[in-house]
C-alpha atoms as a PDB file:
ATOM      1  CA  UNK A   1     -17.062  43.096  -3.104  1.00  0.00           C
ATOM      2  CA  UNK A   2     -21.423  43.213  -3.448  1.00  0.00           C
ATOM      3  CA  UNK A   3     -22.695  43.267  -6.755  1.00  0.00           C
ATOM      4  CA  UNK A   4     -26.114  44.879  -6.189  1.00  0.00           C
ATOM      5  CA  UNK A   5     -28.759  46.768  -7.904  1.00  0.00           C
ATOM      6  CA  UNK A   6     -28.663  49.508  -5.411  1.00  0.00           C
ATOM      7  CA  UNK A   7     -30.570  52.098  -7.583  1.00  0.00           C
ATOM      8  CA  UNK A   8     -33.238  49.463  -9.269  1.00  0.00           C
ATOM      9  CA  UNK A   9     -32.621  50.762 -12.447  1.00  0.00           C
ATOM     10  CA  UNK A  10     -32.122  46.759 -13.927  1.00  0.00           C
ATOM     11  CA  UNK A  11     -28.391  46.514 -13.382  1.00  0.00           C
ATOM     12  CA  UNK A  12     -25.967  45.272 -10.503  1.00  0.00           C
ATOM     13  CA  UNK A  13     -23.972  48.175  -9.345  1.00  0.00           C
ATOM     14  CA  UNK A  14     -20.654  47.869  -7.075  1.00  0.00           C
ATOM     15  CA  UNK A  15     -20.030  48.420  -3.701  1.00  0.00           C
ATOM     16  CA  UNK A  16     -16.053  47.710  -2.530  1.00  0.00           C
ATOM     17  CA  UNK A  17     -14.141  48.943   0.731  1.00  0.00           C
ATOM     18  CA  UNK A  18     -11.419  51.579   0.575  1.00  0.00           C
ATOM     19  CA  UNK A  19      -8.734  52.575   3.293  1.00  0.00           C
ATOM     20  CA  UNK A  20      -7.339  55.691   3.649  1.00  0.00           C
ATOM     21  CA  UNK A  21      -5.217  57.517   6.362  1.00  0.00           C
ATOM     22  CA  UNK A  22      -6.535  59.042   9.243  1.00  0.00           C
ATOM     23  CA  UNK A  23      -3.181  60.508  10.387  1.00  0.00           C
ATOM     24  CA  UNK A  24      -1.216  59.627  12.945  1.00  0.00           C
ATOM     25  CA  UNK A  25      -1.218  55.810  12.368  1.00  0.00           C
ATOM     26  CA  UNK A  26      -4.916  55.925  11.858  1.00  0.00           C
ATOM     27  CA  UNK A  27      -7.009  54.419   9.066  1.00  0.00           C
ATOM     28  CA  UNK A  28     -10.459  54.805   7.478  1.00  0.00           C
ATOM     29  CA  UNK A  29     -12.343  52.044   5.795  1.00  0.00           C
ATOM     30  CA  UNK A  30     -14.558  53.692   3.237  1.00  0.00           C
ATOM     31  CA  UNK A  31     -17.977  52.644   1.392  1.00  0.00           C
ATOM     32  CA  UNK A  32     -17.072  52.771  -2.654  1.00  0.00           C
ATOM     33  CA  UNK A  33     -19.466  52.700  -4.730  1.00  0.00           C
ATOM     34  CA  UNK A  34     -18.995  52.473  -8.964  1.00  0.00           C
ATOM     35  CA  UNK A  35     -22.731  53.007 -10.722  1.00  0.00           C
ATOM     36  CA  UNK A  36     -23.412  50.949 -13.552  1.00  0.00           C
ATOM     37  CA  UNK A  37     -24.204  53.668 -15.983  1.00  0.00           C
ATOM     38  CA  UNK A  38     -23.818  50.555 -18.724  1.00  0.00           C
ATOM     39  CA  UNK A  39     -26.621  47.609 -19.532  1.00  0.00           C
ATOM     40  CA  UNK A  40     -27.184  44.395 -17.515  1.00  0.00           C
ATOM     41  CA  UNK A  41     -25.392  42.800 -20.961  1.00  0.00           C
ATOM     42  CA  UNK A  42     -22.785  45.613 -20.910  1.00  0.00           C
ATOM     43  CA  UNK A  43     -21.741  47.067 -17.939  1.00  0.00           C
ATOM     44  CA  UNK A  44     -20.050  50.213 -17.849  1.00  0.00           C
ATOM     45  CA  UNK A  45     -19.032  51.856 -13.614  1.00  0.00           C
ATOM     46  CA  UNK A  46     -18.305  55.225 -13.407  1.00  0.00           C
ATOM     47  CA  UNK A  47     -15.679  56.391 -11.322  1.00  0.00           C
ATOM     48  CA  UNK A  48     -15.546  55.541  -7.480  1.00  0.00           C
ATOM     49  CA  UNK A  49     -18.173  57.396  -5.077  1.00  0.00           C
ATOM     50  CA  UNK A  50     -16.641  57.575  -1.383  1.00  0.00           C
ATOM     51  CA  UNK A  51     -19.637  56.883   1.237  1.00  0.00           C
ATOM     52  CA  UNK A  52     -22.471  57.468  -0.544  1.00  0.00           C
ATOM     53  CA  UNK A  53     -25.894  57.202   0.435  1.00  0.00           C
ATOM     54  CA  UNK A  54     -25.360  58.805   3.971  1.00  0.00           C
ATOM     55  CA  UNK A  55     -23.091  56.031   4.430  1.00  0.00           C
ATOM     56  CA  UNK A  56     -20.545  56.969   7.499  1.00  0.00           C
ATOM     57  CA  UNK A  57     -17.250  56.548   8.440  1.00  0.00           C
ATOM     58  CA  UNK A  58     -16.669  55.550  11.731  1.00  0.00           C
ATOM     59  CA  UNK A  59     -13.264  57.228  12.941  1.00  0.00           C
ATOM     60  CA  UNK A  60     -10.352  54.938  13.500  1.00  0.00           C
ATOM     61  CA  UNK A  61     -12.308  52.243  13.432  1.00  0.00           C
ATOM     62  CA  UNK A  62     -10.494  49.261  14.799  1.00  0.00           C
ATOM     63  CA  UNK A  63     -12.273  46.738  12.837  1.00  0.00           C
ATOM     64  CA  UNK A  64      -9.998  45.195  10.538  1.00  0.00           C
ATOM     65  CA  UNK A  65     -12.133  42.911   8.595  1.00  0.00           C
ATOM     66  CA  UNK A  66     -15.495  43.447   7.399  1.00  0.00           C
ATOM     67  CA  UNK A  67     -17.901  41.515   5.830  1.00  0.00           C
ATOM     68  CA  UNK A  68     -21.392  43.050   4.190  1.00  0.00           C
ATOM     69  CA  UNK A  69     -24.524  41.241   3.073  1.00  0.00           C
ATOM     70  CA  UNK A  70     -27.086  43.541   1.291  1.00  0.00           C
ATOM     71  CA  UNK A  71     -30.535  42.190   2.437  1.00  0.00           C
ATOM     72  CA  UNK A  72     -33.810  43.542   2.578  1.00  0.00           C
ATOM     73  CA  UNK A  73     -33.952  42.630   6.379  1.00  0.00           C
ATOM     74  CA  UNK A  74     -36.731  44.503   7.224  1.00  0.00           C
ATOM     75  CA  UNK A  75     -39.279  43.770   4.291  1.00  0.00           C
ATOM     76  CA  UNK A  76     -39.705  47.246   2.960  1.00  0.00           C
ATOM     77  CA  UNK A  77     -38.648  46.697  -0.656  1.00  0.00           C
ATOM     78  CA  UNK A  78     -35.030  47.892  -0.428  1.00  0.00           C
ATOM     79  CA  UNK A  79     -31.403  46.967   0.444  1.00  0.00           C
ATOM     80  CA  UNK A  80     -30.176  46.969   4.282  1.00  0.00           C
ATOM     81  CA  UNK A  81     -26.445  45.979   5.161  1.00  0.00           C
ATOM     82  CA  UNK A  82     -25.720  43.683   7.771  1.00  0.00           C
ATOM     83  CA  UNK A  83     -21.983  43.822   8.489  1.00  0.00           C
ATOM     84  CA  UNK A  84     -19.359  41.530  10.227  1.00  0.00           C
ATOM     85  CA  UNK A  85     -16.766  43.727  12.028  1.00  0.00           C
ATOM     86  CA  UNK A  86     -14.012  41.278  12.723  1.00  0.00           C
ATOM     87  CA  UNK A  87     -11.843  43.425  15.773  1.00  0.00           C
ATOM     88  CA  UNK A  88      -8.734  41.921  17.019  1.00  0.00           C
ATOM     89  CA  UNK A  89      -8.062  41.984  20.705  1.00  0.00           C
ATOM     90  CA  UNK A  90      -5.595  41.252  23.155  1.00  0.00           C
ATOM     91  CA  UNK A  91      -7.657  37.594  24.561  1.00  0.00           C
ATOM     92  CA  UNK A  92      -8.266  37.098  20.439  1.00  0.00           C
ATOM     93  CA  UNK A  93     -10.987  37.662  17.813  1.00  0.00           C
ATOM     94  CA  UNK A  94     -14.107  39.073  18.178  1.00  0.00           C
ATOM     95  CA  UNK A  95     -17.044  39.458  16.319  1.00  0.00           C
ATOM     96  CA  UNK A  96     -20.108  42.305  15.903  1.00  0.00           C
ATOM     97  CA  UNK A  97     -22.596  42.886  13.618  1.00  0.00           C
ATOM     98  CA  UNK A  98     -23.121  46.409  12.434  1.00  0.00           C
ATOM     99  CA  UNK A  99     -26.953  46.979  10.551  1.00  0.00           C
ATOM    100  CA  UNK A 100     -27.455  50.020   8.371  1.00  0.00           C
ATOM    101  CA  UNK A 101     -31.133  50.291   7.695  1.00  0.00           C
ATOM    102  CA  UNK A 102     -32.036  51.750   4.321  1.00  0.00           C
ATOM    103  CA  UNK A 103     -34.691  54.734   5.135  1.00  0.00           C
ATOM    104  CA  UNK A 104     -34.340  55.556   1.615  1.00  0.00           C
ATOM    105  CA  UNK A 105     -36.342  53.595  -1.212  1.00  0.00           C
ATOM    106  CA  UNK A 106     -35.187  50.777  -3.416  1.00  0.00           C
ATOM    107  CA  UNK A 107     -34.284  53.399  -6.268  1.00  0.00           C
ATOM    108  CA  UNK A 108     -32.796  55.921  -3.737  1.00  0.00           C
ATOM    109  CA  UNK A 109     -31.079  54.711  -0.683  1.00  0.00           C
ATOM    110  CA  UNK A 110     -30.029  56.643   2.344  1.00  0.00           C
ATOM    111  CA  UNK A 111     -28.993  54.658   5.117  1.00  0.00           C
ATOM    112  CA  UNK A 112     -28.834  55.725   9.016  1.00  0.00           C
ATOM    113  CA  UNK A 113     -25.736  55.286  11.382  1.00  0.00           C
ATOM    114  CA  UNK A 114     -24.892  51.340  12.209  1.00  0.00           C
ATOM    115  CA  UNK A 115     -26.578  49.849  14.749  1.00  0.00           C
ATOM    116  CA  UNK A 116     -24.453  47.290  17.187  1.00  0.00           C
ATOM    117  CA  UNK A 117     -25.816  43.908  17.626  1.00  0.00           C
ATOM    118  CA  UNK A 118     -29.262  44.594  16.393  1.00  0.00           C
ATOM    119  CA  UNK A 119     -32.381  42.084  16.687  1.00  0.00           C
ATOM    120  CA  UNK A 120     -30.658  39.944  19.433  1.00  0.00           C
ATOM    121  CA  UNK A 121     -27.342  39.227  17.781  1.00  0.00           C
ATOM    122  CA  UNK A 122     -24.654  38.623  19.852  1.00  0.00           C
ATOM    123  CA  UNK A 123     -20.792  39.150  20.122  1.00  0.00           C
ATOM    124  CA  UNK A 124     -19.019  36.270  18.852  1.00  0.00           C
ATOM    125  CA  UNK A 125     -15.780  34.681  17.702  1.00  0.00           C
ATOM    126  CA  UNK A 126     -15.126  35.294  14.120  1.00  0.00           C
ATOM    127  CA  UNK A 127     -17.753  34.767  11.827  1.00  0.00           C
ATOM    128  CA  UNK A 128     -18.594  35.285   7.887  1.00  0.00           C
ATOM    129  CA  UNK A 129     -22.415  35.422   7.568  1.00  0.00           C
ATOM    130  CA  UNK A 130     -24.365  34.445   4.843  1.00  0.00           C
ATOM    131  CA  UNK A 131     -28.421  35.059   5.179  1.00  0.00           C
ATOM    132  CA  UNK A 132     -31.484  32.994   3.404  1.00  0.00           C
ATOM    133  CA  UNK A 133     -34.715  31.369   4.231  1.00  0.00           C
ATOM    134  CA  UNK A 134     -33.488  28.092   5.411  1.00  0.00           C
ATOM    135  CA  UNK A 135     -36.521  27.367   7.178  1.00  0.00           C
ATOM    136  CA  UNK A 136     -38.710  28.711   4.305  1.00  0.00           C
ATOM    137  CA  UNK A 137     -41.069  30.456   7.000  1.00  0.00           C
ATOM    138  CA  UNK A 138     -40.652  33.915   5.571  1.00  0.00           C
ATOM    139  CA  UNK A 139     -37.792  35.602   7.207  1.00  0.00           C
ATOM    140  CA  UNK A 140     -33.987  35.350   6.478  1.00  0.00           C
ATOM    141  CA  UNK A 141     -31.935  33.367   9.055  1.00  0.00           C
ATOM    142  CA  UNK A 142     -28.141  33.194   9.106  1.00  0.00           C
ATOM    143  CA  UNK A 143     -25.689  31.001   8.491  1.00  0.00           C
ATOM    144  CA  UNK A 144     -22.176  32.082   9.567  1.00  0.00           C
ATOM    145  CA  UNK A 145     -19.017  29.721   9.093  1.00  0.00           C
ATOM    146  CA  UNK A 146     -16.817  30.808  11.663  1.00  0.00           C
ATOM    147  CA  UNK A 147     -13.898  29.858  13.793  1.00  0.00           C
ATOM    148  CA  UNK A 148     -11.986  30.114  17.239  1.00  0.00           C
ATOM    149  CA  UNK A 149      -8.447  29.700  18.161  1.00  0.00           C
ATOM    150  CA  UNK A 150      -8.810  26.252  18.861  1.00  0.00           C
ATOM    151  CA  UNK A 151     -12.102  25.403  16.386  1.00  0.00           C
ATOM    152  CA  UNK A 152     -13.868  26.038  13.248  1.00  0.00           C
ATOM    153  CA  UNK A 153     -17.542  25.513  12.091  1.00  0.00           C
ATOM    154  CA  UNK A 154     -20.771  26.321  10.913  1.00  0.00           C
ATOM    155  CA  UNK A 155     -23.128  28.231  13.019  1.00  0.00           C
ATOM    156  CA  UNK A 156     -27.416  28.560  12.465  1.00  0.00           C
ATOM    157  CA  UNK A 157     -28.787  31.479  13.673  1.00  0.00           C
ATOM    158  CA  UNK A 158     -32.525  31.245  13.492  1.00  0.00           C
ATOM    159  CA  UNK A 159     -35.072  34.589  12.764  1.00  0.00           C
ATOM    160  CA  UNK A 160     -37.992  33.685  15.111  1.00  0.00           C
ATOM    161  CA  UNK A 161     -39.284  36.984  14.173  1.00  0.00           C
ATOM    162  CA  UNK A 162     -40.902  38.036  10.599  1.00  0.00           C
ATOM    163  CA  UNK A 163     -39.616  39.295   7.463  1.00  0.00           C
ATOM    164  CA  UNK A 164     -40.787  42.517   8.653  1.00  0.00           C
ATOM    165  CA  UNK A 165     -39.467  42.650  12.273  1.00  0.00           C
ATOM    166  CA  UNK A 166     -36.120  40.011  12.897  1.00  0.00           C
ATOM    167  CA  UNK A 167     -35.155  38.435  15.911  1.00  0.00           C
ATOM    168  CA  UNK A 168     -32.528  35.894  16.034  1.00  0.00           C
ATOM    169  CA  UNK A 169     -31.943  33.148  18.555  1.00  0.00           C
ATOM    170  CA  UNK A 170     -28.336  32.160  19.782  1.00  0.00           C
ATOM    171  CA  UNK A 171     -26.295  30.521  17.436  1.00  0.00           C
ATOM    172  CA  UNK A 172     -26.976  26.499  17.077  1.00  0.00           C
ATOM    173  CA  UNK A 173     -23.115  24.727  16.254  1.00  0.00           C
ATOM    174  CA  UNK A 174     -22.929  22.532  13.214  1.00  0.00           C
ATOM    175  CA  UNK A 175     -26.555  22.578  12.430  1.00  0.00           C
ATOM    176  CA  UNK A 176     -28.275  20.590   9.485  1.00  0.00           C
ATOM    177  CA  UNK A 177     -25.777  17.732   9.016  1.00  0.00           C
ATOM    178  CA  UNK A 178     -23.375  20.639   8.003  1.00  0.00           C
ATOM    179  CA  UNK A 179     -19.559  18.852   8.084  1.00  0.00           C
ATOM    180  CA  UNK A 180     -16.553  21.490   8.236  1.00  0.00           C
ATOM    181  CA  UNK A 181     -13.016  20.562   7.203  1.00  0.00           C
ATOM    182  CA  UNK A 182      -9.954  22.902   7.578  1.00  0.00           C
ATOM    183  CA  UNK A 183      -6.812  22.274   5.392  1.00  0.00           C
END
């Protein structure tokens, strides 16, 4: 679930996943998205939008977990998504980040076909991202908490680019004094 302001109209709108069949034991995860056609103070969504936004499907995907941040990656004023596709495998879990750059505006989006791995990010085990200026020099960095078969943790991934042009480094383990417990 995102609560965003997608439109920039002054209240957060809602973007949730769908699945529906593809036939023949196949499966589609869909983009919904539910306008707030309400107030900041009182929402009100309209009905469910299926992939909106030039959004895509992509067919039998075999991701079966995926995470989105909406983040203005590339400093132009409006929402990008940066996606964890969790896949499962036959050696385990793995890990790839799907970007959707908004070439819309922040009031009209229309986002292009994911891009794998963008910026220098790398297959990994599986991770949950989260994305801020940690190192308050401008540019979002990520933080993923993430795990293995055999180990869990926190993982810094540093933006050595700009706010304008990202380019991460490989992930750091445990950074920042960051303690993990699993229970």
């Amino acid at each position: 679930v995102n609560l965003i302001d997608i439109d920039n109209d002054g209240d957060l709108d809602l973007f949730t996943d769908s699945i529906t069949y593809g036939g023949f034991y196949s499966f589609n995860t869909n983009f919904n998205y539910q306008e707030n056609i309400g107030s900041p103070t009182n929402p009100d969504f309209k009905l469910p939008e299926l992939n909106p936004f030039n959004l895509s499907l992509i067919p039998n995907d075999p991701a079966f977990i995926k995470h989105r941040n909406f983040v203005d990656l590339d400093g132009d004023g409006d929402f990008d998504i940066l996606e964890n596709a969790i896949y499962y495998g036959y050696y385990g879990y793995t890990t790839k980040y799907r970007y959707y750059e908004n070439i819309g505006s922040s009031s009209l989006a229309s986002f292009t076909n994911p891009i794998i791995n963008p910026f220098g990010l790398q297959d990994s085990d599986v991770q949950f991202t989260s994305l801020g200026d940690i190192d308050n020099d401008g540019d979002y960095d990520i933080i993923n908490q993430g795990f293995t078969t055999y180990s869990a943790g926190f993982f810094y991934i540093e933006n050595i680019g700009t706010g304008l042009s990202p380019a991460f480094t490989t992930p750091q383990t445990n950074p920042f004094n960051l303690g993990f417990t699993s229970g």
